[in-house]
PDB file of N, CA and C in Angstrom:
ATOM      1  N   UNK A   1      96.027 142.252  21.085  1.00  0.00           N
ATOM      2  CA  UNK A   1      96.371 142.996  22.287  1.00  0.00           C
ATOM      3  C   UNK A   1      95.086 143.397  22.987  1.00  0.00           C
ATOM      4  N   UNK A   2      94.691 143.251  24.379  1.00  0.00           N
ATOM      5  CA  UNK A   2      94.073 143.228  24.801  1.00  0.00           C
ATOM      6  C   UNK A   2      93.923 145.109  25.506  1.00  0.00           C
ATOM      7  N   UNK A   3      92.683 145.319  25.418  1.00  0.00           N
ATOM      8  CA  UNK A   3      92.603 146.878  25.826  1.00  0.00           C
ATOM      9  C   UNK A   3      92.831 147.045  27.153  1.00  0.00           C
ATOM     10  N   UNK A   4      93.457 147.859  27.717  1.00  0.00           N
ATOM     11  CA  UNK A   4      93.735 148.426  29.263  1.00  0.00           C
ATOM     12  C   UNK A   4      92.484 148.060  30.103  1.00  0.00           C
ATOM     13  N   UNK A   5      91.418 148.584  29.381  1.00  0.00           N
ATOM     14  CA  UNK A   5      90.270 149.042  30.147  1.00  0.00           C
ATOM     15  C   UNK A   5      89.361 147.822  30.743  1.00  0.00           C
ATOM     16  N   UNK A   6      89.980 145.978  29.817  1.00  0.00           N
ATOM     17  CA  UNK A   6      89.302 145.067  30.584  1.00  0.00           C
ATOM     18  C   UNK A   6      90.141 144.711  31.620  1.00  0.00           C
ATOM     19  N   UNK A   7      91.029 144.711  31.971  1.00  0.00           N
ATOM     20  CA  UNK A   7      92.019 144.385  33.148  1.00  0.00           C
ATOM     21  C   UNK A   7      91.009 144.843  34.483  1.00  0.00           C
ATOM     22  N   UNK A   8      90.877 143.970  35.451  1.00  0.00           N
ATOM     23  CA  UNK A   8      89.804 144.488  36.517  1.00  0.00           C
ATOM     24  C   UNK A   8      91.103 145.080  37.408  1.00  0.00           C
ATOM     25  N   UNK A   9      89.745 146.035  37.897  1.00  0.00           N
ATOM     26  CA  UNK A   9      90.607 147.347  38.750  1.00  0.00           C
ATOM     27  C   UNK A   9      91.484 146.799  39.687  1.00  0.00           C
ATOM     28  N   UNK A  10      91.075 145.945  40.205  1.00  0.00           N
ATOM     29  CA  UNK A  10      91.774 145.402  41.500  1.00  0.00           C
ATOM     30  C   UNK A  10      92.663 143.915  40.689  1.00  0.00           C
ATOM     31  N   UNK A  11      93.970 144.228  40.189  1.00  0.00           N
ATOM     32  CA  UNK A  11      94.865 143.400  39.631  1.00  0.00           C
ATOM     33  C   UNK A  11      94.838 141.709  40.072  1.00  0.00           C
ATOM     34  N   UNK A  12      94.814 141.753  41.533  1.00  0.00           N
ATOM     35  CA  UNK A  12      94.609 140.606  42.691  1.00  0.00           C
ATOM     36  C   UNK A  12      93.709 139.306  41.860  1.00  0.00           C
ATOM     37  N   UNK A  13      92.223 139.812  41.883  1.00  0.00           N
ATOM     38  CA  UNK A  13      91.561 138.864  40.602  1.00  0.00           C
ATOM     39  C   UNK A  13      92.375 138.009  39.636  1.00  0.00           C
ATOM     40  N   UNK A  14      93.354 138.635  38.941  1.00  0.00           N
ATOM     41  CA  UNK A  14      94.403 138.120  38.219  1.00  0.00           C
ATOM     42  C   UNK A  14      94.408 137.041  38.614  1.00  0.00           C
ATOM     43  N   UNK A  15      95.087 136.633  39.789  1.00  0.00           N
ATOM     44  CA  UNK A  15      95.706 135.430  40.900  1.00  0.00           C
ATOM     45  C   UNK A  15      94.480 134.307  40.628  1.00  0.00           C
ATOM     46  N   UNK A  16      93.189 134.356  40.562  1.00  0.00           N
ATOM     47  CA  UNK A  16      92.283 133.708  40.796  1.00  0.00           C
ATOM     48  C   UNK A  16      91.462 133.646  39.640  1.00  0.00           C
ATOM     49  N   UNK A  17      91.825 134.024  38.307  1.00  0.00           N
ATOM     50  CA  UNK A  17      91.289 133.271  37.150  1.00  0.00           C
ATOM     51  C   UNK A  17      92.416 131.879  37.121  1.00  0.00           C
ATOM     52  N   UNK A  18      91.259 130.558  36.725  1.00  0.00           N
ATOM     53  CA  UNK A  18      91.735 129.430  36.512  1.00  0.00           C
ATOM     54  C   UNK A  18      91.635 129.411  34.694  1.00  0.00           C
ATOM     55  N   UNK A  19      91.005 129.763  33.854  1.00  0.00           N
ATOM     56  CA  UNK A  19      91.211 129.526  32.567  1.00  0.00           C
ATOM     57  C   UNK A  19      89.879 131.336  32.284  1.00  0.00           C
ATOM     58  N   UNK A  20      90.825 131.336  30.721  1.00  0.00           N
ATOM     59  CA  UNK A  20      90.560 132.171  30.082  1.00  0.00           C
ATOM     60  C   UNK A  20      90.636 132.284  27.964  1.00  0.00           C
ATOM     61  N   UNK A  21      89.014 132.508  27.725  1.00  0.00           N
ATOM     62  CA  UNK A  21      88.677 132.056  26.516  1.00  0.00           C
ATOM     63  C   UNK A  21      88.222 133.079  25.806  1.00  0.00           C
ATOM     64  N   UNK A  22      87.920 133.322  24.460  1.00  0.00           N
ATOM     65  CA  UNK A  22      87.762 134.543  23.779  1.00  0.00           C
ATOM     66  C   UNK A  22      86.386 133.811  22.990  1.00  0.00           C
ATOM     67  N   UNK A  23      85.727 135.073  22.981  1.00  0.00           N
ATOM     68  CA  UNK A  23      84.242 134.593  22.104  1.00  0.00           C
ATOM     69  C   UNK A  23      84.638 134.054  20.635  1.00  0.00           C
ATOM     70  N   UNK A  24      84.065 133.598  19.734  1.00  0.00           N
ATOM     71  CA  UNK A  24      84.171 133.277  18.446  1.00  0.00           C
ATOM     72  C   UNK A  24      84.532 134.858  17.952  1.00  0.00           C
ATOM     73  N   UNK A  25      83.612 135.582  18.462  1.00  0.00           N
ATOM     74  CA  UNK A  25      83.774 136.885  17.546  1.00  0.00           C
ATOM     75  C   UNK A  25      84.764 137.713  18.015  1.00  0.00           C
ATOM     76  N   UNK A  26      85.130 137.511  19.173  1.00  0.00           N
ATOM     77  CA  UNK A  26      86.785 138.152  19.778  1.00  0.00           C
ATOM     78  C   UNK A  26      86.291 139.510  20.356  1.00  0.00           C
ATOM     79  N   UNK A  27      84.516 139.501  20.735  1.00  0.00           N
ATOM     80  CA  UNK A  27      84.109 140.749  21.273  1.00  0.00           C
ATOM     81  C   UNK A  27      84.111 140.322  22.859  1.00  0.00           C
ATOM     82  N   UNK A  28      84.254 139.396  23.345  1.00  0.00           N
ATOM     83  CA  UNK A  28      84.178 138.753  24.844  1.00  0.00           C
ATOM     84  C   UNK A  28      85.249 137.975  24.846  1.00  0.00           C
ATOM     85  N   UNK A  29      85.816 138.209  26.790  1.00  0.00           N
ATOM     86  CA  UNK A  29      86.370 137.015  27.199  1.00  0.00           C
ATOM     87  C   UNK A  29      85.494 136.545  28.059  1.00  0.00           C
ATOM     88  N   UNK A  30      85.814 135.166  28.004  1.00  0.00           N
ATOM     89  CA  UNK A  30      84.962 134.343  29.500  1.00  0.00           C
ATOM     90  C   UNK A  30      85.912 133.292  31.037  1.00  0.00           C
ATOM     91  N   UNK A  31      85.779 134.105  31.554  1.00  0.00           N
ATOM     92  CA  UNK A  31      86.847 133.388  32.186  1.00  0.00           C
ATOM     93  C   UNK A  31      86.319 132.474  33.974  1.00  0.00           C
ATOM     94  N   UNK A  32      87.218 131.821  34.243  1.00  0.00           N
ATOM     95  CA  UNK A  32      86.573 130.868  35.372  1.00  0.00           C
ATOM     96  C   UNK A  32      87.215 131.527  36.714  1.00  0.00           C
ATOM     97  N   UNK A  33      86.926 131.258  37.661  1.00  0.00           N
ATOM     98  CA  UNK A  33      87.572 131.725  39.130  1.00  0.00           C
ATOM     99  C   UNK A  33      87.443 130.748  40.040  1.00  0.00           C
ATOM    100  N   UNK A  34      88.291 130.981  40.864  1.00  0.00           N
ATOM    101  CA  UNK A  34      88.562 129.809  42.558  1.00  0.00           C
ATOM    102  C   UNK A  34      87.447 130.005  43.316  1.00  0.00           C
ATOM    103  N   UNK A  35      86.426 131.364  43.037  1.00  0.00           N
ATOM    104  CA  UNK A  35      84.666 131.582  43.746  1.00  0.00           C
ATOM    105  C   UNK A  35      83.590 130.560  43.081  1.00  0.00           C
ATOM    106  N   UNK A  36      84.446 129.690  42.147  1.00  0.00           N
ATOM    107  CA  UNK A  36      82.981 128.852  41.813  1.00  0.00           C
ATOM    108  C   UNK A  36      82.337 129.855  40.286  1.00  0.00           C
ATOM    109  N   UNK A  37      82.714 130.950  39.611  1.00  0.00           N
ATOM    110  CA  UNK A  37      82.271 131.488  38.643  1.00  0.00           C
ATOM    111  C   UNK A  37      82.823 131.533  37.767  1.00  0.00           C
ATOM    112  N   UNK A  38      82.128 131.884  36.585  1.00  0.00           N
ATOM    113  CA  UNK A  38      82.764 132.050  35.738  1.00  0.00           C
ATOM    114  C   UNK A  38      81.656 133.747  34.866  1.00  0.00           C
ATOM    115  N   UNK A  39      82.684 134.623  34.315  1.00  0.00           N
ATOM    116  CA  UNK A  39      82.210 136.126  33.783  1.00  0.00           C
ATOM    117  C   UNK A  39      82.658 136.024  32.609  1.00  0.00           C
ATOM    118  N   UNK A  40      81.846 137.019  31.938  1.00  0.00           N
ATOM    119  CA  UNK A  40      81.946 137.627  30.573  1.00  0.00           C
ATOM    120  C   UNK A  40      82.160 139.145  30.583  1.00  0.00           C
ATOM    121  N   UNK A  41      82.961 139.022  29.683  1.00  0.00           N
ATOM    122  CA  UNK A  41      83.838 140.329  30.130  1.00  0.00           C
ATOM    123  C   UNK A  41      83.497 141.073  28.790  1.00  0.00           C
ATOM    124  N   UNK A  42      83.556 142.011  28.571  1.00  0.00           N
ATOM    125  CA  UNK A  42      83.238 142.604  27.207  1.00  0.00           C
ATOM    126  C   UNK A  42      84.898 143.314  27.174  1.00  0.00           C
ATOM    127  N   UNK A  43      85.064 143.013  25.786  1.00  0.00           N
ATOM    128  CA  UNK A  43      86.293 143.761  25.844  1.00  0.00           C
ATOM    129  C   UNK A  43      86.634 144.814  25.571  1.00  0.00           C
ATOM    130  N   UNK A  44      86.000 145.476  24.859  1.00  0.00           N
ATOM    131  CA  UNK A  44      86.397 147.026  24.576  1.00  0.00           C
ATOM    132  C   UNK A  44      85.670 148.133  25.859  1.00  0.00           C
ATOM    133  N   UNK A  45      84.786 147.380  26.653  1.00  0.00           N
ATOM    134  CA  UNK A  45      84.877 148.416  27.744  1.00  0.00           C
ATOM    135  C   UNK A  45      85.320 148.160  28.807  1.00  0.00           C
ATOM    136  N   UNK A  46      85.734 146.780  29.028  1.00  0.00           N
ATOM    137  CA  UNK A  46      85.734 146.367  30.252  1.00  0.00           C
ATOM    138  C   UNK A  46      85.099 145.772  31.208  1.00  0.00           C
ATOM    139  N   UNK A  47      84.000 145.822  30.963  1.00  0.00           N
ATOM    140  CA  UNK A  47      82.887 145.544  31.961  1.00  0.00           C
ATOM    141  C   UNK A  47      82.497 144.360  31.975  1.00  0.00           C
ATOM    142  N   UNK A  48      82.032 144.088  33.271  1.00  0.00           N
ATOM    143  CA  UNK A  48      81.443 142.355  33.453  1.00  0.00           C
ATOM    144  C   UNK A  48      79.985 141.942  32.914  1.00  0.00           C
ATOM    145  N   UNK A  49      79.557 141.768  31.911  1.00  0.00           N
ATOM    146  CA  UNK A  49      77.918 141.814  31.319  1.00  0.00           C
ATOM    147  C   UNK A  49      77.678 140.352  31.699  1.00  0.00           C
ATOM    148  N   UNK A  50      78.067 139.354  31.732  1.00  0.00           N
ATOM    149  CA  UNK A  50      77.579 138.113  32.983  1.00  0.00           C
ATOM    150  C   UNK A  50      78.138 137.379  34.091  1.00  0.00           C
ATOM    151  N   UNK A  51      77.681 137.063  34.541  1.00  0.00           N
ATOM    152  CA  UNK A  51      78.015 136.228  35.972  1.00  0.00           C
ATOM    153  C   UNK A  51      77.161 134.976  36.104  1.00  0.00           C
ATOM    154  N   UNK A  52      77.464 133.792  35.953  1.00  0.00           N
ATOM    155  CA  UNK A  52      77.678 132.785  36.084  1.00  0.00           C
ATOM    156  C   UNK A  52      77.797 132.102  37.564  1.00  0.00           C
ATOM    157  N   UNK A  53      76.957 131.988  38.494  1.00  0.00           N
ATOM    158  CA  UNK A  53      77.025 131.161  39.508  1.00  0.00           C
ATOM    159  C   UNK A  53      77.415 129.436  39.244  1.00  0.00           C
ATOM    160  N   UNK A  54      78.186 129.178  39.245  1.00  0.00           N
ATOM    161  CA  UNK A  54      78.089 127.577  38.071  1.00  0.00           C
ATOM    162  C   UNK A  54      78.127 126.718  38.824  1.00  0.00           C
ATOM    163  N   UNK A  55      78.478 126.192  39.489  1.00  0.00           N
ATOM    164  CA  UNK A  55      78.417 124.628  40.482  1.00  0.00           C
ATOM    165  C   UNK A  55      78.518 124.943  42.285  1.00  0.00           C
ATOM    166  N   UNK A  56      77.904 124.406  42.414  1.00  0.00           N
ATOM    167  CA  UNK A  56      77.563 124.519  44.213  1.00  0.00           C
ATOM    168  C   UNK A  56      78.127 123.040  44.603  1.00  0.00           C
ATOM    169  N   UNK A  57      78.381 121.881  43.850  1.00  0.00           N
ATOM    170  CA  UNK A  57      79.123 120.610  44.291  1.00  0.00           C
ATOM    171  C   UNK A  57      80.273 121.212  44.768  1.00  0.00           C
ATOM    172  N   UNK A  58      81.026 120.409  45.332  1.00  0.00           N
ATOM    173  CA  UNK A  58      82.375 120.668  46.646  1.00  0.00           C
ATOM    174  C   UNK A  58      83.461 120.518  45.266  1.00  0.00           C
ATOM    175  N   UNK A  59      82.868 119.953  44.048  1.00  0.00           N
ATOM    176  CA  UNK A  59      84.251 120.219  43.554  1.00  0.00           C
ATOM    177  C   UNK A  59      85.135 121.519  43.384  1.00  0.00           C
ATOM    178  N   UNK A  60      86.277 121.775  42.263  1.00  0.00           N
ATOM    179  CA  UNK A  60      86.813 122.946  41.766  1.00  0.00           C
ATOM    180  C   UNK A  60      86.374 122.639  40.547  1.00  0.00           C
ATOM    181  N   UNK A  61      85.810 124.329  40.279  1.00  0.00           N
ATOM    182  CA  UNK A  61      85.756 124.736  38.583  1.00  0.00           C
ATOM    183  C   UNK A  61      86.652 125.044  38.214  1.00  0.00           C
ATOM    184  N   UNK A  62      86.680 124.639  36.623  1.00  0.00           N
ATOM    185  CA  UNK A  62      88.329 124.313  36.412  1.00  0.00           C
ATOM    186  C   UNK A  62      88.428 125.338  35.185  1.00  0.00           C
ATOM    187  N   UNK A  63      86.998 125.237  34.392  1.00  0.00           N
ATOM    188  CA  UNK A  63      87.210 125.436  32.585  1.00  0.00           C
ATOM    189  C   UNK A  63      86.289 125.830  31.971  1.00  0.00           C
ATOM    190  N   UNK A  64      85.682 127.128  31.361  1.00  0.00           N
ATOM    191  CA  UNK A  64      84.618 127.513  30.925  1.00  0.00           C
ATOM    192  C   UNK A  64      85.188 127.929  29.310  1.00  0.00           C
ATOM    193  N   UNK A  65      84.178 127.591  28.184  1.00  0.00           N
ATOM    194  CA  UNK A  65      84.667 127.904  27.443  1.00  0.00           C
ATOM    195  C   UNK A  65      82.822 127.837  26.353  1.00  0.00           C
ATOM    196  N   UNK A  66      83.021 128.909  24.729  1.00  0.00           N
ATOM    197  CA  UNK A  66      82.159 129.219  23.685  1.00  0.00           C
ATOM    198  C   UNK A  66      81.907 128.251  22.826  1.00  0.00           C
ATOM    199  N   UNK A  67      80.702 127.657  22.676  1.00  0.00           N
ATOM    200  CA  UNK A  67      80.026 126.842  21.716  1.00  0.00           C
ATOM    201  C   UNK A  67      80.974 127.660  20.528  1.00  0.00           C
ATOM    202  N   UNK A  68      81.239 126.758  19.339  1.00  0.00           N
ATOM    203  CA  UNK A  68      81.901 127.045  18.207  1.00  0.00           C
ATOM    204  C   UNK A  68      80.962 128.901  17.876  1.00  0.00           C
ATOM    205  N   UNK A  69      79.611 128.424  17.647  1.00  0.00           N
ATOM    206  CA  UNK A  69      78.880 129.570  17.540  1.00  0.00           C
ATOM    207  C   UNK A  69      78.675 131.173  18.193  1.00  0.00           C
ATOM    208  N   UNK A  70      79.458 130.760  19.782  1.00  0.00           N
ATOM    209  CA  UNK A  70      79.281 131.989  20.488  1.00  0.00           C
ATOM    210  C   UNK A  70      77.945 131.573  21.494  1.00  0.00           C
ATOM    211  N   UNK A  71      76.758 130.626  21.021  1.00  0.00           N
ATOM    212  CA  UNK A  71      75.836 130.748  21.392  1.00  0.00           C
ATOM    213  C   UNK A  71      75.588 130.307  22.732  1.00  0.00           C
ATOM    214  N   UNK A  72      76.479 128.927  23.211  1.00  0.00           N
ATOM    215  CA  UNK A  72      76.249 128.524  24.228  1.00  0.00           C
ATOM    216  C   UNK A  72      78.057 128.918  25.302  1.00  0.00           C
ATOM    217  N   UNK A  73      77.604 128.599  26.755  1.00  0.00           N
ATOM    218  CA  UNK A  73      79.296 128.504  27.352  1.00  0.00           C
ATOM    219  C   UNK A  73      78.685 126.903  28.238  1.00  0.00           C
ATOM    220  N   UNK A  74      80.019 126.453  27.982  1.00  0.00           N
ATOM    221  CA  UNK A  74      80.128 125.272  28.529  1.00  0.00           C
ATOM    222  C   UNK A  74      81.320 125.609  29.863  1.00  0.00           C
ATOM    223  N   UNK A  75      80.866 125.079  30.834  1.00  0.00           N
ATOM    224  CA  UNK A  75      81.302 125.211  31.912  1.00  0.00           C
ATOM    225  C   UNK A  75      81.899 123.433  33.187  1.00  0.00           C
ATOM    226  N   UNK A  76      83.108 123.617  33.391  1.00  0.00           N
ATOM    227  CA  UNK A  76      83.131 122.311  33.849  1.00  0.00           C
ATOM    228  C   UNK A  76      84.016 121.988  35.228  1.00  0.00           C
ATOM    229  N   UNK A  77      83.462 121.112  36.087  1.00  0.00           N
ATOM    230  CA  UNK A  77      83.929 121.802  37.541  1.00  0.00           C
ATOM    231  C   UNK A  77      84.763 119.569  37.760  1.00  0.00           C
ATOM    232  N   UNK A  78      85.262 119.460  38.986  1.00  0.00           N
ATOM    233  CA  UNK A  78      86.011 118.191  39.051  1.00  0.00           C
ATOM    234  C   UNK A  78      84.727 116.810  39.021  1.00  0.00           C
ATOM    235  N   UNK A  79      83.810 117.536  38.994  1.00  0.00           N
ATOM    236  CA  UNK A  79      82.114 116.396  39.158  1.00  0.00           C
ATOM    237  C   UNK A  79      81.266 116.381  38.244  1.00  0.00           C
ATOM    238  N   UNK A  80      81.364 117.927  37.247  1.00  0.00           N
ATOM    239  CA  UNK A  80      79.879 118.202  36.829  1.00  0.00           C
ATOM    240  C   UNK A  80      80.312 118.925  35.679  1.00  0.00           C
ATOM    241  N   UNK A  81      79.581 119.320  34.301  1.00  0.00           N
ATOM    242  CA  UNK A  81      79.777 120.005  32.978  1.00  0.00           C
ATOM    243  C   UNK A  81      78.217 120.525  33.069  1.00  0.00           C
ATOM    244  N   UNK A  82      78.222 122.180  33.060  1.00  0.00           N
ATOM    245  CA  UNK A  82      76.809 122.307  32.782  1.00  0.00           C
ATOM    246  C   UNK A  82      77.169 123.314  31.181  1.00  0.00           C
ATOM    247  N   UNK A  83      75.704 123.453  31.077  1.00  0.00           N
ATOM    248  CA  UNK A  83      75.703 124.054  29.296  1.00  0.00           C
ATOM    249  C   UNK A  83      75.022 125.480  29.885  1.00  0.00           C
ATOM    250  N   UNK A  84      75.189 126.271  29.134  1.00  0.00           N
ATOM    251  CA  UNK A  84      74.438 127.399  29.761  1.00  0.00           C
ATOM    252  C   UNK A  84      73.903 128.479  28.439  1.00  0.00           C
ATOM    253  N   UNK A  85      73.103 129.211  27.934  1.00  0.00           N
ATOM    254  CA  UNK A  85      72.467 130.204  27.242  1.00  0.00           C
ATOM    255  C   UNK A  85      73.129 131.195  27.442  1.00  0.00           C
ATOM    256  N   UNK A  86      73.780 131.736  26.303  1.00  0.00           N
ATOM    257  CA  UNK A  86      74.733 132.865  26.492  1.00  0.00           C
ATOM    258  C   UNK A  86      74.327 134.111  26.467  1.00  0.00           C
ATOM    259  N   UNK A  87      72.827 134.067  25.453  1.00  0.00           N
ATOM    260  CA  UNK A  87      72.255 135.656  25.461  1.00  0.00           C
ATOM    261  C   UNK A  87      71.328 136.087  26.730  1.00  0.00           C
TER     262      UNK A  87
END
């Protein structure tokens, strides 16, 4: 069950996550949006601790998701897969 407190204030956002993934350790979600991003959400407070600018190609980002380890996020748009450093 997910805590109240990560739900972003403004519900609307809702509408505009395209996929949504949980860290290995189940202390983060990471999720993608129709803006081309993808965030890390911490879950027990809520808060957004990254932002992810991920593809500037004309495609749509579709799918972000945690190296088995937690260590990396793989991110993937209708053209392009980038790898990214999670700490």
């Amino acid at each position: 069950v997910l805590s109240s407190s990560f739900l972003p204030t403004n519900l609307l956002l809702l509408l505009f996550f395209r996929s949504v993934c949980f860290s290995p350790d189940g202390r983060f979600i990471l999720t993608t949006a129709a803006d081309k991003t993808s965030k890390v959400w911490e879950v027990d407070s809520g808060a957004c601790v990254i932002t992810l600018n991920c593809h500037s190609d004309p495609g749509t980002l579709y799918s972000a998701c945690f190296s088995f380890d937690g260590r990396f996020i793989a991110t993937t748009s209708s053209t392009k897969m980038k790898l990214w450093d999670s700490s």
